[in-house]
Protein backbone atom coordinates (compact mmCIF):
# COMPACT_ATOMS: atom_id res chain seq x y z
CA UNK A 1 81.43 57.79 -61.44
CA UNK A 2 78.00 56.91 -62.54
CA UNK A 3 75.05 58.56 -63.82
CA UNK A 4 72.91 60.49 -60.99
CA UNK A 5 75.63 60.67 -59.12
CA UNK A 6 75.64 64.38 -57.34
CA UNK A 7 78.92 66.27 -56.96
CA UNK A 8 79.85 67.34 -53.33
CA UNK A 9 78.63 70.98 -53.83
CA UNK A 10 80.04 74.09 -52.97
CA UNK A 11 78.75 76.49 -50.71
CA UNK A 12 80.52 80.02 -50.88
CA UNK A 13 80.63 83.16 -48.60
CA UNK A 14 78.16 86.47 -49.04
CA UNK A 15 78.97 88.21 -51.48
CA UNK A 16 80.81 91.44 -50.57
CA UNK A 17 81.87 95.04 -51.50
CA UNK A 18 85.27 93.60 -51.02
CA UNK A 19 84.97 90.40 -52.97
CA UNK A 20 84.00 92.37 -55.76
CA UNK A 21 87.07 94.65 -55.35
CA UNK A 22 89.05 91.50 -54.96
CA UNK A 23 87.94 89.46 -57.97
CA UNK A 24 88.17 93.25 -60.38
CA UNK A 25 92.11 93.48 -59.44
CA UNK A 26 92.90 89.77 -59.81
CA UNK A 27 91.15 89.52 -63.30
CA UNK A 28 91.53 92.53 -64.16
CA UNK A 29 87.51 93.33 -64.96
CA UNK A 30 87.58 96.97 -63.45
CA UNK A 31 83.95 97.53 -65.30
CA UNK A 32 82.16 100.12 -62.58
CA UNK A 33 79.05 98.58 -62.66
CA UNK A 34 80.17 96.07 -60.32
CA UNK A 35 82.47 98.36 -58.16
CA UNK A 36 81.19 101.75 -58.11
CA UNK A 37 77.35 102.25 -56.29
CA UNK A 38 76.94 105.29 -58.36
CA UNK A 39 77.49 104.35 -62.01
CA UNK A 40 75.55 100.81 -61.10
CA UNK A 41 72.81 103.35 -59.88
CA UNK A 42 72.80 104.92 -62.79
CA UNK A 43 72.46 101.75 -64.71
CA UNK A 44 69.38 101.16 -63.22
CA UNK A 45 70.43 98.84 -60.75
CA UNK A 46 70.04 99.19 -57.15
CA UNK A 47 73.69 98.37 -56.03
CA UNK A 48 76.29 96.54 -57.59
CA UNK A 49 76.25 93.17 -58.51
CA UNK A 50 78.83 90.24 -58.96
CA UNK A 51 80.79 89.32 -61.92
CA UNK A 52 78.94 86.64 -64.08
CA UNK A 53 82.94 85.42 -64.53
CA UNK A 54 83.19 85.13 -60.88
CA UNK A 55 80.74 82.56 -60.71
CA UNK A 56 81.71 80.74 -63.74
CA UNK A 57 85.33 80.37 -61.43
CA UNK A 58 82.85 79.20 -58.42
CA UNK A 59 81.55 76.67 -60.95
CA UNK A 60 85.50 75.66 -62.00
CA UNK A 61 85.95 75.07 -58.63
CA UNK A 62 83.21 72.89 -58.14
CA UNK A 63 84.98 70.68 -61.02
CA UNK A 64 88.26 70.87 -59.94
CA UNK A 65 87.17 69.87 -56.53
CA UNK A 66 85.30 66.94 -57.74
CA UNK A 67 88.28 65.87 -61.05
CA UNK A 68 91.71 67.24 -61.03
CA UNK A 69 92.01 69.83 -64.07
CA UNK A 70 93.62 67.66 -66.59
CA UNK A 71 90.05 65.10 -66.81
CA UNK A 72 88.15 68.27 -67.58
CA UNK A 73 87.30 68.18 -71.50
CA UNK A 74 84.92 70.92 -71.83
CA UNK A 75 83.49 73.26 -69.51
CA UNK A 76 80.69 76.18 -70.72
CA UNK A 77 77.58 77.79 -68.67
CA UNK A 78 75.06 80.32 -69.65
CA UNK A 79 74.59 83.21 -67.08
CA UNK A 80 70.65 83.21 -66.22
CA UNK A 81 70.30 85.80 -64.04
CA UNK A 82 72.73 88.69 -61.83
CA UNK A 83 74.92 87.78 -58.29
CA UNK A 84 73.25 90.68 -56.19
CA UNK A 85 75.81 92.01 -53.06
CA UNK A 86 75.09 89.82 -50.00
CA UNK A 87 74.29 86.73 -52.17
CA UNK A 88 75.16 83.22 -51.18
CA UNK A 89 76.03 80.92 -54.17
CA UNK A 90 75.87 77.46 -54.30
CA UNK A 91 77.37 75.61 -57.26
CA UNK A 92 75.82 72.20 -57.76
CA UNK A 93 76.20 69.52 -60.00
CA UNK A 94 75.13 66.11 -61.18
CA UNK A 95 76.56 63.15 -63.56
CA UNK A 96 73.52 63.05 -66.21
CA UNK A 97 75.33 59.71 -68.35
CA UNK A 98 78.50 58.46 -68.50
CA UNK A 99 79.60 57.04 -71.49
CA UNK A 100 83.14 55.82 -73.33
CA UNK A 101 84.86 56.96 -70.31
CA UNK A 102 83.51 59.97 -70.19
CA UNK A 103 81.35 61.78 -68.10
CA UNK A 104 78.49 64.53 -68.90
CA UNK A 105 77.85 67.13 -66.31
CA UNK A 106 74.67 69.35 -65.63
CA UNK A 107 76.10 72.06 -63.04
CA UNK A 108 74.90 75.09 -62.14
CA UNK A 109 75.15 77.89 -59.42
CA UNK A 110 72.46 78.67 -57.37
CA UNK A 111 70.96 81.52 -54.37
CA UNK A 112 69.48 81.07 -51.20
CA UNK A 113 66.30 82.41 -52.15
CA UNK A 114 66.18 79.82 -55.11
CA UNK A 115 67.83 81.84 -58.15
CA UNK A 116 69.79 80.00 -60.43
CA UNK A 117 72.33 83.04 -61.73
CA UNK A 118 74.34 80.23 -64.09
CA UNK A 119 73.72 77.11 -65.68
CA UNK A 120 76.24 74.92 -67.68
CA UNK A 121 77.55 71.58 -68.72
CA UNK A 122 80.97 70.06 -68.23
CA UNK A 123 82.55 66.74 -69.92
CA UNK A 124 85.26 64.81 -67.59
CA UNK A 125 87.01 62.26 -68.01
CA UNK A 126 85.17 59.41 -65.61
């Protein structure tokens, strides 16, 4: 591991009515606005929209694909902008220095149409 080096990313499926549904009963984030067309209508919204925690697990599993779990030392992201329904993430990541055997991670999920919905760093263990 070296710095510049770019993580394999990860390039995940639309973004579905039934992802959504999926990710709300495994996490247990029922929150309407990204299950129920009506009450995300009457959010202001157009239709619902992906859980910002569902892409910070896209982002855990670009890690975990790249270091097993045990090298990660710290993991956090900022969410920068909403998942809209048909989406198709990317999460990307590169190796900006690598120092006392550790390594320092700029990672970040990104759209087709160039939106970058999170941004984060990660420290693992080189």
């Amino acid at each position: 591991m070296k710095t510049g080096d770019v993580l394999p990313s990860l390039e995940l499926p639309e973004i579905s009515r039934t992802t959504l549904a999926l990710y709300a009963g495994a996490s247990g984030d029922h929150n309407p606005m990204h299950i129920d067309l009506d009450v995300a209508r009457s959010g202001g919204m157009d239709d619902v929209f992906a859980h910002g925690m569902l892409s910070m697990a896209y982002l855990g599993r670009l890690l975990t694909n790249y270091v097993p779990q045990e090298r990660i030392r710290t993991y956090s992201v900022r969410f920068a902008s909403i998942t809209p329904l048909h989406a198709t993430p990317t999460c990307t990541g590169t190796v900006t220095k690598v120092e006392d055997g550790l390594a320092h991670l700029d990672i970040a999920v990104t759209l087709s149409d160039g939106t970058v919905t999170l941004r984060g760093d990660a420290v693992v263990a080189a």
